[in-house]
Protein backbone atom coordinates (compact mmCIF):
# COMPACT_ATOMS: atom_id res chain seq x y z
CA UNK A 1 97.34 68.67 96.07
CA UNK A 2 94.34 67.34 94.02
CA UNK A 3 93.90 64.12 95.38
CA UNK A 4 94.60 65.95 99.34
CA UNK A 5 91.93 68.68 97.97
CA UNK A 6 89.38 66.57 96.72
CA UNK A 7 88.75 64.68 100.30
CA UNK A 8 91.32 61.35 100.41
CA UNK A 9 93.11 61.30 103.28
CA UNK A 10 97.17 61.42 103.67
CA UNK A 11 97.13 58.14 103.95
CA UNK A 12 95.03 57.20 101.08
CA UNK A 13 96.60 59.79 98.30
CA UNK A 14 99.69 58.37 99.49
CA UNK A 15 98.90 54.91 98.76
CA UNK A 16 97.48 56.06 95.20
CA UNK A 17 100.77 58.34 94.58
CA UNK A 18 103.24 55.32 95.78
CA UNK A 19 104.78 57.64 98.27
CA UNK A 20 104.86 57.82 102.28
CA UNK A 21 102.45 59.74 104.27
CA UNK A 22 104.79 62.30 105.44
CA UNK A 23 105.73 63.40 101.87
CA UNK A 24 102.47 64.04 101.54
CA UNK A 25 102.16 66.17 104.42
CA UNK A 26 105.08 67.83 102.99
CA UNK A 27 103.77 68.74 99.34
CA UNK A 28 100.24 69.68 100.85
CA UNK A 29 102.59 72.35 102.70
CA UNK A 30 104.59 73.39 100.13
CA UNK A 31 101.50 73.77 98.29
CA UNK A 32 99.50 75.84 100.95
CA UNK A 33 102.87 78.42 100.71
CA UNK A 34 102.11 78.70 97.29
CA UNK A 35 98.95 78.89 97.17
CA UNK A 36 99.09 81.21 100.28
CA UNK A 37 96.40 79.34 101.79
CA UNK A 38 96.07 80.09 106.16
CA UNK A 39 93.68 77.28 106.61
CA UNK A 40 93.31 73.97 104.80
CA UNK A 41 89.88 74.71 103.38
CA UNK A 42 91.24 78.05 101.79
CA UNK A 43 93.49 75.81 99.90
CA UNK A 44 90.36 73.66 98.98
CA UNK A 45 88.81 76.94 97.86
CA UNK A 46 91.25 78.24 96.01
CA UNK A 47 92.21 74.94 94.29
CA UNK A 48 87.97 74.80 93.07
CA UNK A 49 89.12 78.08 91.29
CA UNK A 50 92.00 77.27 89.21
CA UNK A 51 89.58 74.16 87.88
């Protein structure tokens, strides 16, 4: 979720993480349930808080 949140792309975090793209699509998901973020940029807001 950090590196998603802080502006890399899919592609790019999942170059850095050694993983494919779609398992990062799936985390940033899983993360947005948890978070209970609607939109993409409430997730970006809400992950600014917890730091």
């Amino acid at each position: 979720m950090k590196l998603v949140t802080e502006g890399l792309m899919n592609k790019q975090a999942a170059f850095e993480l050694g993983i494919s793209e779609i398992m990062v699509k799936l985390h940033r998901a899983s993360a947005m349930k948890k978070m209970q973020a609607r939109t993409f940029s409430d997730l970006v807001r809400k992950s600014e808080l917890l730091q």
